[in-house]
C-alpha atoms as a PDB file:
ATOM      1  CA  UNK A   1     199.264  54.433  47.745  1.00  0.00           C
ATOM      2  CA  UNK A   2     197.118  53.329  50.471  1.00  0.00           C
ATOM      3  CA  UNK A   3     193.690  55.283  50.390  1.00  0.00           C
ATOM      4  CA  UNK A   4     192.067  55.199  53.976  1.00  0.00           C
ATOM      5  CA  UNK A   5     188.228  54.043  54.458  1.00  0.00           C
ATOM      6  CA  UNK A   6     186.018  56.611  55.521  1.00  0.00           C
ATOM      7  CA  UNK A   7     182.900  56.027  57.529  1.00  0.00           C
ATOM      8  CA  UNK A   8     180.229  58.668  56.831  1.00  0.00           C
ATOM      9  CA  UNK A   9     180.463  60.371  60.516  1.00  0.00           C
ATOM     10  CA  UNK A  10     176.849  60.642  62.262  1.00  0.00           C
ATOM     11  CA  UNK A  11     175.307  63.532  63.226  1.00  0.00           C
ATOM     12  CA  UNK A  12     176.437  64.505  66.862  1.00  0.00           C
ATOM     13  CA  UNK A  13     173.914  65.748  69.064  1.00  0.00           C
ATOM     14  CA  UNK A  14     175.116  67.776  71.784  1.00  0.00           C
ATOM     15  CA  UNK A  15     172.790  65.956  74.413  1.00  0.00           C
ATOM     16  CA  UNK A  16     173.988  62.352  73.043  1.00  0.00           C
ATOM     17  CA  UNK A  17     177.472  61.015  73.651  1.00  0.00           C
ATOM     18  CA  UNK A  18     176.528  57.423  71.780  1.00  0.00           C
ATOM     19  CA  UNK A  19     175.208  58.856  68.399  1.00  0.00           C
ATOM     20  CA  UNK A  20     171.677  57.722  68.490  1.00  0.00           C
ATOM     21  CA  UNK A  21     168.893  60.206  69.220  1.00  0.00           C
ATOM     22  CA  UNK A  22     166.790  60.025  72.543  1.00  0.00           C
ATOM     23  CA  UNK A  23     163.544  62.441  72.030  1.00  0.00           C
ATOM     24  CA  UNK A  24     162.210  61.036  74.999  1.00  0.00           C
ATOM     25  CA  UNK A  25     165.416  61.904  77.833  1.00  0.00           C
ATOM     26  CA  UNK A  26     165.852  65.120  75.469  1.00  0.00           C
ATOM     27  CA  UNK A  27     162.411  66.332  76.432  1.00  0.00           C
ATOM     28  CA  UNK A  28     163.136  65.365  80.264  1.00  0.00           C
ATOM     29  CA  UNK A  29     165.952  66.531  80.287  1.00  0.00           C
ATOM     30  CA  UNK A  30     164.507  70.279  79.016  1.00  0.00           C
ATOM     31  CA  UNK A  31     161.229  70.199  80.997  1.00  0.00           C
ATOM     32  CA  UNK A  32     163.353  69.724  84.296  1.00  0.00           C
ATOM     33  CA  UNK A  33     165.481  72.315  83.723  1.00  0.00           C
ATOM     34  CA  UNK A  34     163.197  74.957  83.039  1.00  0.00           C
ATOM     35  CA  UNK A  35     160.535  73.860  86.426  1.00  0.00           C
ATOM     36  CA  UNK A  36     163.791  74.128  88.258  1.00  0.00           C
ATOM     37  CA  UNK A  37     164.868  77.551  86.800  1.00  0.00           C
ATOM     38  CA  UNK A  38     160.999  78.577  87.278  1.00  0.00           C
ATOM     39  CA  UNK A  39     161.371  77.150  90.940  1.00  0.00           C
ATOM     40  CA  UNK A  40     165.075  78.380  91.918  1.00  0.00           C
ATOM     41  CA  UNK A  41     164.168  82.082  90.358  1.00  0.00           C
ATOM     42  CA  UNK A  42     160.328  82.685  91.837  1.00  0.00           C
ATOM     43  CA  UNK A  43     161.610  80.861  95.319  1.00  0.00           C
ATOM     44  CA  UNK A  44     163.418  84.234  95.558  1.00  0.00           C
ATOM     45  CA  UNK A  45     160.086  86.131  96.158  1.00  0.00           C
ATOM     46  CA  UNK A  46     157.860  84.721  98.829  1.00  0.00           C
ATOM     47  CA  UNK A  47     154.578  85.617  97.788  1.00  0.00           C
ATOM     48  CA  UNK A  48     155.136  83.328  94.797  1.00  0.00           C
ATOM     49  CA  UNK A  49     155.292  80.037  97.130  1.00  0.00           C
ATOM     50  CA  UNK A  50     152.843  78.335  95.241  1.00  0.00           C
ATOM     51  CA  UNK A  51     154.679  78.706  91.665  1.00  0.00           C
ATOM     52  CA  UNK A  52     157.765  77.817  93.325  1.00  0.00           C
ATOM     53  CA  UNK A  53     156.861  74.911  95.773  1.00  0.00           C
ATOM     54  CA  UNK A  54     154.473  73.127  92.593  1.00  0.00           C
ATOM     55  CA  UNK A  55     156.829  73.850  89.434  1.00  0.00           C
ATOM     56  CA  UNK A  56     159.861  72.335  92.090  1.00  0.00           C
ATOM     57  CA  UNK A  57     157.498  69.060  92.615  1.00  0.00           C
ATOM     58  CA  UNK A  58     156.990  68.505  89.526  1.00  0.00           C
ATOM     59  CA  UNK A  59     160.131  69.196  88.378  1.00  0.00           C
ATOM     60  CA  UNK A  60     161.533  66.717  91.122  1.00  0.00           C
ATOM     61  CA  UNK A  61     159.673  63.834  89.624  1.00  0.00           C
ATOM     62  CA  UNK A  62     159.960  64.712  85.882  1.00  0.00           C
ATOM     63  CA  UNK A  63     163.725  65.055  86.839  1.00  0.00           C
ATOM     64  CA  UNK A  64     163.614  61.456  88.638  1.00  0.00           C
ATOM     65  CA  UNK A  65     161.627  59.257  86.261  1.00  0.00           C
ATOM     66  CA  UNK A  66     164.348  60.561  83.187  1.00  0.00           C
ATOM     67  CA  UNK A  67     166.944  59.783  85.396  1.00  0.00           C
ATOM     68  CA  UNK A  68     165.145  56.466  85.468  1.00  0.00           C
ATOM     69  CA  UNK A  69     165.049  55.833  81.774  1.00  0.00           C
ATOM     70  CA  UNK A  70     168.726  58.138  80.752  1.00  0.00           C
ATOM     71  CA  UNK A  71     171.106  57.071  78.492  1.00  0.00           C
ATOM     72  CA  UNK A  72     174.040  58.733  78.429  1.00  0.00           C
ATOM     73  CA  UNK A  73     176.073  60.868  81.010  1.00  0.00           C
ATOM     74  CA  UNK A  74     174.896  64.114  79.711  1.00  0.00           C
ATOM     75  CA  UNK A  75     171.714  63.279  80.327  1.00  0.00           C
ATOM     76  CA  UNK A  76     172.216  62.559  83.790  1.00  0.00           C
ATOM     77  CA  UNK A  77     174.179  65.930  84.372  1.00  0.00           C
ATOM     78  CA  UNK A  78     171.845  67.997  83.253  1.00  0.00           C
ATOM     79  CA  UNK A  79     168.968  66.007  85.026  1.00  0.00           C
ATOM     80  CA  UNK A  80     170.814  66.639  88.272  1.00  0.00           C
ATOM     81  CA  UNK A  81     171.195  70.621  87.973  1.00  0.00           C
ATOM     82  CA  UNK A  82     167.887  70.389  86.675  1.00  0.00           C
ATOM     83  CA  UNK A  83     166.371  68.360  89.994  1.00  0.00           C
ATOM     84  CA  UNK A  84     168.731  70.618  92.750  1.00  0.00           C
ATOM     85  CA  UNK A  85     167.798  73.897  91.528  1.00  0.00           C
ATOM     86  CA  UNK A  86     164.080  72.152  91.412  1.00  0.00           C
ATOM     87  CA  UNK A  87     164.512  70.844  95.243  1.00  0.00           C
ATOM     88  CA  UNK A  88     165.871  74.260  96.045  1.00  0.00           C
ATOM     89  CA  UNK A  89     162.994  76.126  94.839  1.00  0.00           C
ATOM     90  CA  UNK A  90     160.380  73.181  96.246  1.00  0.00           C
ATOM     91  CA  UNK A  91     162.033  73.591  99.728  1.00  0.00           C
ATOM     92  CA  UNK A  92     162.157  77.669 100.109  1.00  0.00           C
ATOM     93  CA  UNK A  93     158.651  77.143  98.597  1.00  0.00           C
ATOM     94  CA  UNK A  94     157.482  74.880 101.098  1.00  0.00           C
ATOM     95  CA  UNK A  95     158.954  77.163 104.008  1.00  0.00           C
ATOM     96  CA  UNK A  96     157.298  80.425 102.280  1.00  0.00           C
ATOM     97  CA  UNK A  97     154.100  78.955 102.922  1.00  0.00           C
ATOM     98  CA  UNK A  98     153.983  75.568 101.107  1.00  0.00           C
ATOM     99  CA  UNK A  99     151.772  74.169  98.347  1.00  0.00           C
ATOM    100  CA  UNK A 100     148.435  74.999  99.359  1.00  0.00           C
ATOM    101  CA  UNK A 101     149.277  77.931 102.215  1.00  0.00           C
ATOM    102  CA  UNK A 102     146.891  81.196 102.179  1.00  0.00           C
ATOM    103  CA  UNK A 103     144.661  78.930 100.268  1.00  0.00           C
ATOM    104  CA  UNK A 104     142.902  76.600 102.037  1.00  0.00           C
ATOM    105  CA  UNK A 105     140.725  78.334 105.094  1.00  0.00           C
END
């Protein structure tokens, strides 16, 4: 009887579709999404501009430089949400009174 090889199967990460583990697009990947929650959910309430308008910044070029260095597809998809709900908080934070407004003078 013919026995079949088996290949010890490596550990899947959800975030990973190749099998190998990517701390660095993993972390990304996390910090964008939360800036662009933060940004999407205090854009909502326009005396928070300034949370919204800087967490959506930053979370716009966090999101861009992993989409720089990504791996996988996963990555990228959950860069992207991460980065529109960012923009989408930047821009209603920018039109509530932008990144410095009822600060300066």
């Amino acid at each position: 009887m013919a026995h079949v090889a088996r290949r010890p199967r490596p550990s899947v990460s959800l975030l990973a579709t190749d099998g190998r583990p990517h701390p660095l697009q993993e972390t990304l990947m996390a910090v964008t999404l939360v800036l662009g929650v933060l940004a999407f959910v205090t854009a909502m309430f326009p005396s928070l501009h300034l949370i919204s308008s800087w967490a959506g910044l930053v979370g716009i070029l966090t999101g861009a430089f992993g989409q720089y260095i990504s791996v996988t597809t996963r990555e990228r998809f959950i860069l992207i949400l991460g980065m529109g709900a960012s923009a989408i908080g930047f821009f209603l934070g920018m039109a509530h009174g932008g990144l410095f407004g009822g600060l300066v003078g």
